[in-house]
C-alpha atoms as a PDB file:
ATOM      1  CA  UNK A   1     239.489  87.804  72.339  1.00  0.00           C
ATOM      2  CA  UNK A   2     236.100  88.380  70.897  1.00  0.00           C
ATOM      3  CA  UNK A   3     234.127  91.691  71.809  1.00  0.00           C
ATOM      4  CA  UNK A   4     231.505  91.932  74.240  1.00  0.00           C
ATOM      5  CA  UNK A   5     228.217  91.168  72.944  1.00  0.00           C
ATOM      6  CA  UNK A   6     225.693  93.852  73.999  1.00  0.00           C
ATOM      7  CA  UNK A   7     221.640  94.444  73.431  1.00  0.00           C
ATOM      8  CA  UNK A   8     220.588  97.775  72.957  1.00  0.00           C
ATOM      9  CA  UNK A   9     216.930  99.063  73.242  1.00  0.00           C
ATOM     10  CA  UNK A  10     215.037 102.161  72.711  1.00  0.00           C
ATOM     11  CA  UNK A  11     214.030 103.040  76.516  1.00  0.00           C
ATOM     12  CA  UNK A  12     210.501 104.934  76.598  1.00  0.00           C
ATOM     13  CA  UNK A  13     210.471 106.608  79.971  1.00  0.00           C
ATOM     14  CA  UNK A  14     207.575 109.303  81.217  1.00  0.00           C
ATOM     15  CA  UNK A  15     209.045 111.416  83.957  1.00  0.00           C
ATOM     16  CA  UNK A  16     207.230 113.776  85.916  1.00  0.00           C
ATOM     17  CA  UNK A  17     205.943 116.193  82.464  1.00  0.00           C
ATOM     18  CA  UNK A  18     209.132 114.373  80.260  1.00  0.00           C
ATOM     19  CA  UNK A  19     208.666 111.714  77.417  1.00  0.00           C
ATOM     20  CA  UNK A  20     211.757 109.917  77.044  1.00  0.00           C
ATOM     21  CA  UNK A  21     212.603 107.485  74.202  1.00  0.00           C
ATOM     22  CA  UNK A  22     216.192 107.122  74.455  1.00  0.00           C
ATOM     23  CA  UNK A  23     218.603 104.123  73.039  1.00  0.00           C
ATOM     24  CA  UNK A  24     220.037 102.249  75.716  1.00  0.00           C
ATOM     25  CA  UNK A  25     222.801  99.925  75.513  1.00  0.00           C
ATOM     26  CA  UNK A  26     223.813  97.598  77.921  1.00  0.00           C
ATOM     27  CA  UNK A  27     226.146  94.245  78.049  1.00  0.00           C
ATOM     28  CA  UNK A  28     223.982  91.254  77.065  1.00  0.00           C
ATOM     29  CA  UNK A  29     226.499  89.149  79.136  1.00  0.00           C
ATOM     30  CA  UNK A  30     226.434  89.023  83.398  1.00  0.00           C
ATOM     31  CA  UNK A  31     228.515  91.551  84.396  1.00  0.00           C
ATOM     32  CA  UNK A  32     228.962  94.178  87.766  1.00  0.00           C
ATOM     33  CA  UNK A  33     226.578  97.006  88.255  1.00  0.00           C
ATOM     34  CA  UNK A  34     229.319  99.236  87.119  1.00  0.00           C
ATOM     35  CA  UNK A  35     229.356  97.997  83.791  1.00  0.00           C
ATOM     36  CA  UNK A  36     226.513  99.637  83.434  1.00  0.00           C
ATOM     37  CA  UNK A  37     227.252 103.177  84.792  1.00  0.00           C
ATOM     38  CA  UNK A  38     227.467 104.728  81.454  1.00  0.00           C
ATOM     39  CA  UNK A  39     224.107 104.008  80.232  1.00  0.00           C
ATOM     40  CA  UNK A  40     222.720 104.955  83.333  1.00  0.00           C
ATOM     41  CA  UNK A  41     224.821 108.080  82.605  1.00  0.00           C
ATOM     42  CA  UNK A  42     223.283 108.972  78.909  1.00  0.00           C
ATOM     43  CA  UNK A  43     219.596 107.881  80.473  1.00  0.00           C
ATOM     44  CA  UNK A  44     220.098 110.956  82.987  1.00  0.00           C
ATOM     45  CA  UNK A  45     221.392 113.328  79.926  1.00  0.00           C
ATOM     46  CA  UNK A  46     218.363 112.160  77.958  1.00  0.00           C
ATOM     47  CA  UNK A  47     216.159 113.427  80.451  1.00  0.00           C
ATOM     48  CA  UNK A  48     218.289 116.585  81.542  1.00  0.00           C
ATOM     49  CA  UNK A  49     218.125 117.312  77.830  1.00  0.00           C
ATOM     50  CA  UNK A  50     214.416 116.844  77.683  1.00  0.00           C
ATOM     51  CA  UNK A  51     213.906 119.740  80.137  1.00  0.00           C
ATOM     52  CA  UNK A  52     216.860 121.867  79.178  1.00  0.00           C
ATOM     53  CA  UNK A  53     214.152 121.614  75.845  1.00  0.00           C
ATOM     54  CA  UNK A  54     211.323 122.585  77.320  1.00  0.00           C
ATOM     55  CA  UNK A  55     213.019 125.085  79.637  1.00  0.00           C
ATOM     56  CA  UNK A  56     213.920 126.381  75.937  1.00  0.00           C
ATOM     57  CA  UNK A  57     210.702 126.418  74.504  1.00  0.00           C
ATOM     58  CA  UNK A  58     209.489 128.228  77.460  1.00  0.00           C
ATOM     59  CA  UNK A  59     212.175 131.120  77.018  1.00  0.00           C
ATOM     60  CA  UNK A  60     214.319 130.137  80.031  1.00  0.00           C
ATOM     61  CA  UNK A  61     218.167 130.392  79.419  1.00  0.00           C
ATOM     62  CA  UNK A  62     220.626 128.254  81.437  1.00  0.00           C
ATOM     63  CA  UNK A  63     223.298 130.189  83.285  1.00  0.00           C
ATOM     64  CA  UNK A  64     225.531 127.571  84.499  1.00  0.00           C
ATOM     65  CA  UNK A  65     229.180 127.551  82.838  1.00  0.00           C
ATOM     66  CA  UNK A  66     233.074 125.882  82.565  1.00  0.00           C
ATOM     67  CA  UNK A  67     234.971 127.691  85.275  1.00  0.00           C
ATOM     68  CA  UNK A  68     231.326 128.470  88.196  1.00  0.00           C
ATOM     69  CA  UNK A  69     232.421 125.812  90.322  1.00  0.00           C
ATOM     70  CA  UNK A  70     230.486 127.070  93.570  1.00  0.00           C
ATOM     71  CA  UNK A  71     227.912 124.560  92.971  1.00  0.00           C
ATOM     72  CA  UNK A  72     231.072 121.915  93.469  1.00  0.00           C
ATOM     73  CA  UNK A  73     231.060 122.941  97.594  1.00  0.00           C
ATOM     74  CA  UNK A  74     227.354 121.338  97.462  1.00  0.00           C
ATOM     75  CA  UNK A  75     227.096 117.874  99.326  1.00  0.00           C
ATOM     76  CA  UNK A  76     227.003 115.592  96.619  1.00  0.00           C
ATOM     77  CA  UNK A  77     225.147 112.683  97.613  1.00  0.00           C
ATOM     78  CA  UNK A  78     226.705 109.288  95.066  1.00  0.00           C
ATOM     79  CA  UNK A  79     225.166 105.750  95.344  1.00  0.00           C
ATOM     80  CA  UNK A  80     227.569 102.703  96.150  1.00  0.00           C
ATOM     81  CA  UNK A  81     227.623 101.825  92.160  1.00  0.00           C
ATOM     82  CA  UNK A  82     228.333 105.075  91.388  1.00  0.00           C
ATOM     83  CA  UNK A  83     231.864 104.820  93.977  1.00  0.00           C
ATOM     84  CA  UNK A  84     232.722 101.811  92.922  1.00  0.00           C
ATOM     85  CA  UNK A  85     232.872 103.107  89.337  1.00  0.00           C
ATOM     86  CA  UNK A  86     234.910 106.285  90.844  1.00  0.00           C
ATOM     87  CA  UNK A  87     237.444 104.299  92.655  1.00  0.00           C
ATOM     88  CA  UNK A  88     238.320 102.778  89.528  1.00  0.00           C
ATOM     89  CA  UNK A  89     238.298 105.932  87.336  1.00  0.00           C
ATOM     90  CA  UNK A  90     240.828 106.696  89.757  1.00  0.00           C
ATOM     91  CA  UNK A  91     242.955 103.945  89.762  1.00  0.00           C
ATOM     92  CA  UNK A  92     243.199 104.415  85.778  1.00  0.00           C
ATOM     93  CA  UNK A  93     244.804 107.881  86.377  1.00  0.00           C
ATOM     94  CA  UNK A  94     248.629 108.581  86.366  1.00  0.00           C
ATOM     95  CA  UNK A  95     250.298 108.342  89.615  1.00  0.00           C
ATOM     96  CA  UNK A  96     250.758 112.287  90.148  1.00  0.00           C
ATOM     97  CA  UNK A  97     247.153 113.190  89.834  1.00  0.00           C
ATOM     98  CA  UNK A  98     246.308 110.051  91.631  1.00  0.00           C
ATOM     99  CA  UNK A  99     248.747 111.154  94.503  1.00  0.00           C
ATOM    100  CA  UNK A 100     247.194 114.959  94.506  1.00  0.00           C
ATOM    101  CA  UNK A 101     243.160 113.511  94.346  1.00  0.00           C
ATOM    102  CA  UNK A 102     244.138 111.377  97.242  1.00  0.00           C
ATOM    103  CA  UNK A 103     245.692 115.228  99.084  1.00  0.00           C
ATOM    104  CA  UNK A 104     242.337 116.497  97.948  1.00  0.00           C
ATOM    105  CA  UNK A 105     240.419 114.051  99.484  1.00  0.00           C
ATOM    106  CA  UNK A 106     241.769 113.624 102.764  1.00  0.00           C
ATOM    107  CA  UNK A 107     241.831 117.251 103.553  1.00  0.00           C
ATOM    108  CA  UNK A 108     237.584 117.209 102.938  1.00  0.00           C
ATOM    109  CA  UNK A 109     237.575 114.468 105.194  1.00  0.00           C
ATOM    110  CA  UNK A 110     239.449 116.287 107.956  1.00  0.00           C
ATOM    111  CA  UNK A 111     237.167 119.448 107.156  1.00  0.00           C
ATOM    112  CA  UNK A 112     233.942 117.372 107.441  1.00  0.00           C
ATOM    113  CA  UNK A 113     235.187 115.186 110.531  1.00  0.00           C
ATOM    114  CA  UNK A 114     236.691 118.243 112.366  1.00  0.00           C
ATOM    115  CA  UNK A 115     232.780 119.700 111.528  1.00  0.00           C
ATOM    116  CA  UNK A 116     230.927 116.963 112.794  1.00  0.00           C
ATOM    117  CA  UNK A 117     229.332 116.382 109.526  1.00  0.00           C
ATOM    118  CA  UNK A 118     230.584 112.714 109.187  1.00  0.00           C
ATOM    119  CA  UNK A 119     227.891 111.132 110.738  1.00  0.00           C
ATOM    120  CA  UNK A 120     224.412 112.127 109.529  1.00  0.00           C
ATOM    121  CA  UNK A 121     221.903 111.063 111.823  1.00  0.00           C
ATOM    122  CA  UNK A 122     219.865 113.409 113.517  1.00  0.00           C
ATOM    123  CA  UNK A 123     219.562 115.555 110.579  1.00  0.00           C
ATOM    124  CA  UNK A 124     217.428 116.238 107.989  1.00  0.00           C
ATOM    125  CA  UNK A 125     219.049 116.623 104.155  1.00  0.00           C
ATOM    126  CA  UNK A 126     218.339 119.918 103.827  1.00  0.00           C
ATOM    127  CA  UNK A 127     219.658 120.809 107.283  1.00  0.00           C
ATOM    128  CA  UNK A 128     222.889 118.473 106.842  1.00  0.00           C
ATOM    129  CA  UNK A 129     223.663 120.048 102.860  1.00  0.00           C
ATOM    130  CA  UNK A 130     223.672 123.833 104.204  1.00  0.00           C
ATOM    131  CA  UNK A 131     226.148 122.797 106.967  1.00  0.00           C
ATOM    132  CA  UNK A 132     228.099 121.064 104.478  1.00  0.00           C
ATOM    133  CA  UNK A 133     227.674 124.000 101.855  1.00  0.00           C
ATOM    134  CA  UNK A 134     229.013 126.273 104.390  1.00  0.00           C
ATOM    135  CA  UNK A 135     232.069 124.619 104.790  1.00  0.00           C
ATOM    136  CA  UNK A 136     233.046 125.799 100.998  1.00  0.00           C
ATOM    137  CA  UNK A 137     234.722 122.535 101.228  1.00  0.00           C
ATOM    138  CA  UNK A 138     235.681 121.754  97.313  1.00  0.00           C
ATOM    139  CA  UNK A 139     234.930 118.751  95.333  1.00  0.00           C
ATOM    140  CA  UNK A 140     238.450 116.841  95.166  1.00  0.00           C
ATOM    141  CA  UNK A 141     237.934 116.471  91.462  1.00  0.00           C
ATOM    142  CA  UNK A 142     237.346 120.488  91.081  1.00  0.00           C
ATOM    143  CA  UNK A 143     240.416 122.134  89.120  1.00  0.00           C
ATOM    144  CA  UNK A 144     240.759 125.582  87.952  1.00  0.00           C
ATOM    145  CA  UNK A 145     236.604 125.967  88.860  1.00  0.00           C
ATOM    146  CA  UNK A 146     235.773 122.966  86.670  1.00  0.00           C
ATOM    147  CA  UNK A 147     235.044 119.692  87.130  1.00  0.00           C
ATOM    148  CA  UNK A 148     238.372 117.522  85.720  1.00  0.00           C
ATOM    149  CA  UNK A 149     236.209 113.705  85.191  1.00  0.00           C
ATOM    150  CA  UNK A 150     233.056 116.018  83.685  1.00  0.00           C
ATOM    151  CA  UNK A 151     232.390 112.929  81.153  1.00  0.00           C
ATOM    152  CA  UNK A 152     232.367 110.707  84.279  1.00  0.00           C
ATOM    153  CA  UNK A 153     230.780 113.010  87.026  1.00  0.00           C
ATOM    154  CA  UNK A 154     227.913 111.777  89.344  1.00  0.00           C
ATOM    155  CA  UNK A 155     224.340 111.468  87.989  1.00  0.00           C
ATOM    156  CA  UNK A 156     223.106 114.009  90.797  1.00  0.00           C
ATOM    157  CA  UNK A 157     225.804 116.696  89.405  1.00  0.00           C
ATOM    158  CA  UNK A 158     224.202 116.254  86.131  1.00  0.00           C
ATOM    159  CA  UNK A 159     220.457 116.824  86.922  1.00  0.00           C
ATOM    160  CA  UNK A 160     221.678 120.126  88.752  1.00  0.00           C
ATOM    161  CA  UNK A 161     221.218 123.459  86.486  1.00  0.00           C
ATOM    162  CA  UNK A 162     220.316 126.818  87.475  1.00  0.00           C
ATOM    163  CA  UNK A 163     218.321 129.967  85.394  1.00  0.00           C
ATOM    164  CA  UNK A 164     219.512 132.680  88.167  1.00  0.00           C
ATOM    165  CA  UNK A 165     222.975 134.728  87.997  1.00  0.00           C
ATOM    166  CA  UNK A 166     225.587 132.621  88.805  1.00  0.00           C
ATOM    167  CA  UNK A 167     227.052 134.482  91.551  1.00  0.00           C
ATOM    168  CA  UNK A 168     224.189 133.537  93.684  1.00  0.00           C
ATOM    169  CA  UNK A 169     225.205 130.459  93.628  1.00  0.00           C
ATOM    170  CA  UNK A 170     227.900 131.339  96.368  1.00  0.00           C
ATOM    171  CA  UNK A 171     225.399 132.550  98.785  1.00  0.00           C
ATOM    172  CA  UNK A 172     225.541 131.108 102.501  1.00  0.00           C
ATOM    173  CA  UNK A 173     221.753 129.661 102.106  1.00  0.00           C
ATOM    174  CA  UNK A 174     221.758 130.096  98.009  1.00  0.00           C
ATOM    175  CA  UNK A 175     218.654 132.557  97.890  1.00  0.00           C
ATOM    176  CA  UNK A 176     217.863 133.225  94.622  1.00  0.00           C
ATOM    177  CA  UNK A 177     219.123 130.236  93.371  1.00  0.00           C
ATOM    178  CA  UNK A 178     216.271 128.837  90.422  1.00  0.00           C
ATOM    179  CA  UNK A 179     217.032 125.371  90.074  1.00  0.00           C
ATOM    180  CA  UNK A 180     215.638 123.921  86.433  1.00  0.00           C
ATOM    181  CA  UNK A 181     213.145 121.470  87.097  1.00  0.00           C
ATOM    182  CA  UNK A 182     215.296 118.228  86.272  1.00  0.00           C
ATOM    183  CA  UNK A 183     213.147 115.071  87.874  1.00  0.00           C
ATOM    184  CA  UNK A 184     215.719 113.690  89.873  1.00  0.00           C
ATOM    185  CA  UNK A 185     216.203 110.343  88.254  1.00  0.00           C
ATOM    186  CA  UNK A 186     219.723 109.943  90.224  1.00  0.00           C
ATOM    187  CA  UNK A 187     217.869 108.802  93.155  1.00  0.00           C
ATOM    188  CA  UNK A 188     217.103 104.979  91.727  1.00  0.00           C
ATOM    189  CA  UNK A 189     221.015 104.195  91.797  1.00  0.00           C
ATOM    190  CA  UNK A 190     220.871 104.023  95.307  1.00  0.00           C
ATOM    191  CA  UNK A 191     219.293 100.646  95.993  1.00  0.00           C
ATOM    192  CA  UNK A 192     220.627  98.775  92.514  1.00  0.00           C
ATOM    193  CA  UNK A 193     222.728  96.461  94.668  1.00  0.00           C
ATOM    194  CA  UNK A 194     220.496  95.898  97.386  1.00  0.00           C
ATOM    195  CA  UNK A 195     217.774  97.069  99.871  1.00  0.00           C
ATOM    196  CA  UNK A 196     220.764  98.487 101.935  1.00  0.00           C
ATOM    197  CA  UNK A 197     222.191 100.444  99.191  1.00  0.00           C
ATOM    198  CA  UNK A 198     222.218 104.003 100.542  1.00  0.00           C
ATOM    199  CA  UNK A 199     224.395 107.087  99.608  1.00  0.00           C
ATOM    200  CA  UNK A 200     227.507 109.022 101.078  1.00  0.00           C
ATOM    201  CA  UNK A 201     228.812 112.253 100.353  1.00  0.00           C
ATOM    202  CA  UNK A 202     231.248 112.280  97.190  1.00  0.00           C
ATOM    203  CA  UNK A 203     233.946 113.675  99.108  1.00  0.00           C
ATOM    204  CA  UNK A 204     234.422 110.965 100.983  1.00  0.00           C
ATOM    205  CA  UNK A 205     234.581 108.302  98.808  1.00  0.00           C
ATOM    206  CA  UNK A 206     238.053 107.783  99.964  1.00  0.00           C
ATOM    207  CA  UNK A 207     237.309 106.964 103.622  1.00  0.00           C
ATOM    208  CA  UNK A 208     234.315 104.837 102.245  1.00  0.00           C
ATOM    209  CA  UNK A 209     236.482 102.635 100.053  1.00  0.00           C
ATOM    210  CA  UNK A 210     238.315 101.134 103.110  1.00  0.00           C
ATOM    211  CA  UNK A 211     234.837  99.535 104.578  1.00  0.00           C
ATOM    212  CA  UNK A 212     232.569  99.356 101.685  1.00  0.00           C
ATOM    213  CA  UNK A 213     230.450  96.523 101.106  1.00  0.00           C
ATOM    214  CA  UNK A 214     232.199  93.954  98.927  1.00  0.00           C
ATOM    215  CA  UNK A 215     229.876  91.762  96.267  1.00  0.00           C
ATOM    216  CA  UNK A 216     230.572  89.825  93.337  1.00  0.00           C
ATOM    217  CA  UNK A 217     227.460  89.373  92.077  1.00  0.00           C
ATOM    218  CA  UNK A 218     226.540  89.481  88.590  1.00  0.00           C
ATOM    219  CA  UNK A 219     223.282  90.265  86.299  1.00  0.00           C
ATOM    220  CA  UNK A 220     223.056  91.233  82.764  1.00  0.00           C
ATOM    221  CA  UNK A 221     222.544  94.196  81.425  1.00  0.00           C
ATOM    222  CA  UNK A 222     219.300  94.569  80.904  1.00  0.00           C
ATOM    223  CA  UNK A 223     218.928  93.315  84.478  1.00  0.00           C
ATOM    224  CA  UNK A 224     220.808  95.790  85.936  1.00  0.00           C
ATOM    225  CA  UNK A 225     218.517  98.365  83.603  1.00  0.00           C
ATOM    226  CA  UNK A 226     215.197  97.032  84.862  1.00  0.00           C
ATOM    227  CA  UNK A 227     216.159  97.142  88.611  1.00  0.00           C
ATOM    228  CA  UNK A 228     216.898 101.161  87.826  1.00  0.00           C
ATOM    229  CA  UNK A 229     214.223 101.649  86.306  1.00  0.00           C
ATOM    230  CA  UNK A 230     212.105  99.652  89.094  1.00  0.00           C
ATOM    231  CA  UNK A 231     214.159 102.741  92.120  1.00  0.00           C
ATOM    232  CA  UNK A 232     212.185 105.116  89.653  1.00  0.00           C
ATOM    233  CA  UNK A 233     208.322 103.949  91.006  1.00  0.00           C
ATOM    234  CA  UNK A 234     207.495 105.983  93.393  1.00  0.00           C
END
């Protein structure tokens, strides 16, 4: 079978204070929005490294490390491409740590629905993520304080770093907590499939697979790119 053909590109992006120029490389051919996850995924390093850099230049130090998973109880908001291309990391996994992420996940969901936290309207994000933090309900993909599909993680999870002790991170209403300023870049995955593209709470990507949206549609790569990079206008 012959290989995929794909077109790469060097992507020059300003964000917020960033310059980006970044190689992105895509499937030429028409393909799902998930085939194009992982170049969404280096775009968002690219510009998490870019102010990791300047964060540097500036004398600021990163504190976050393998094994401070408190920032892993956070509400971690995912887009519907960014499920779809979960659900099938999972299905690629052996049937025992299938069975136990599937233990994982269904006890969240009886945490969050036994909270009243499934539904979210009436409340603001801020308002809805401290009720959710205070649950100190886990990520189902956290092991041993770290995350197990790090390669594979969310976008959002990726633009989140902190400067301030770590063990503030625990706190009820995380004062203290210094965020680096990472421009949020996550947020344009949200409407790549559609106007009604919204997001839902990582942890229950489980309960969400049973009534998601189903599409077959089909751009190319650099299709998929441009309607990104079109979520990123403000």
């Amino acid at each position: 079978m012959a290989a995929e053909a794909h077109s790469t590109a060097t992507l020059r992006l300003t964000v917020g204070d960033l310059r980006i120029a970044h190689p992105l490389t895509v499937p030429s051919g028409r393909v799902p929005a998930t085939d194009v996850v992982p170049a969404l995924q280096g775009l968002v390093n690219a510009v998490v490294a870019a102010a990791e850099a300047g964060l540097a230049t500036n004398g600021g130090t990163i504190s976050c490390r393998k094994g401070c998973g408190a920032c892993c109880r956070q509400l971690v908001p995912i887009s519907r491409t960014e499920g779809e291309s979960l659900l099938a990391l999972v299905r690629s996994l052996p049937s025992d740590r299938r069975e136990r992420l599937r233990e994982r996940f269904a006890a969240a969901e009886t945490a969050i629905g036994n909270a009243g936290l499934a539904d979210r309207a009436g409340r603001s994000d801020r308002e809805l993520s401290l009720a959710y933090f205070a649950l100190g309900v886990p990520c189902p993909f956290l092991e041993d304080e770290s995350c197990s599909i790090h390669p594979d993680r969310p976008l959002v999870c990726r633009e989140y770093l902190v400067t301030s002790p770590a063990e503030l991170c625990a706190g009820p209403a995380q004062e203290g907590v210094t965020p680096v300023a990472v421009p949020k870049v996550s947020m344009a995955a949200r409407g790549l499939q559609g106007e009604s593209d919204d997001w839902f709470p990582l942890a229950l990507l489980m309960n969400w697979s049973k009534t998601r949206p189903r599409s077959d549609r089909r751009r190319t790569g650099p299709e998929w790119v441009q309607r990104f990079l079109k979520g990123l206008s403000p």
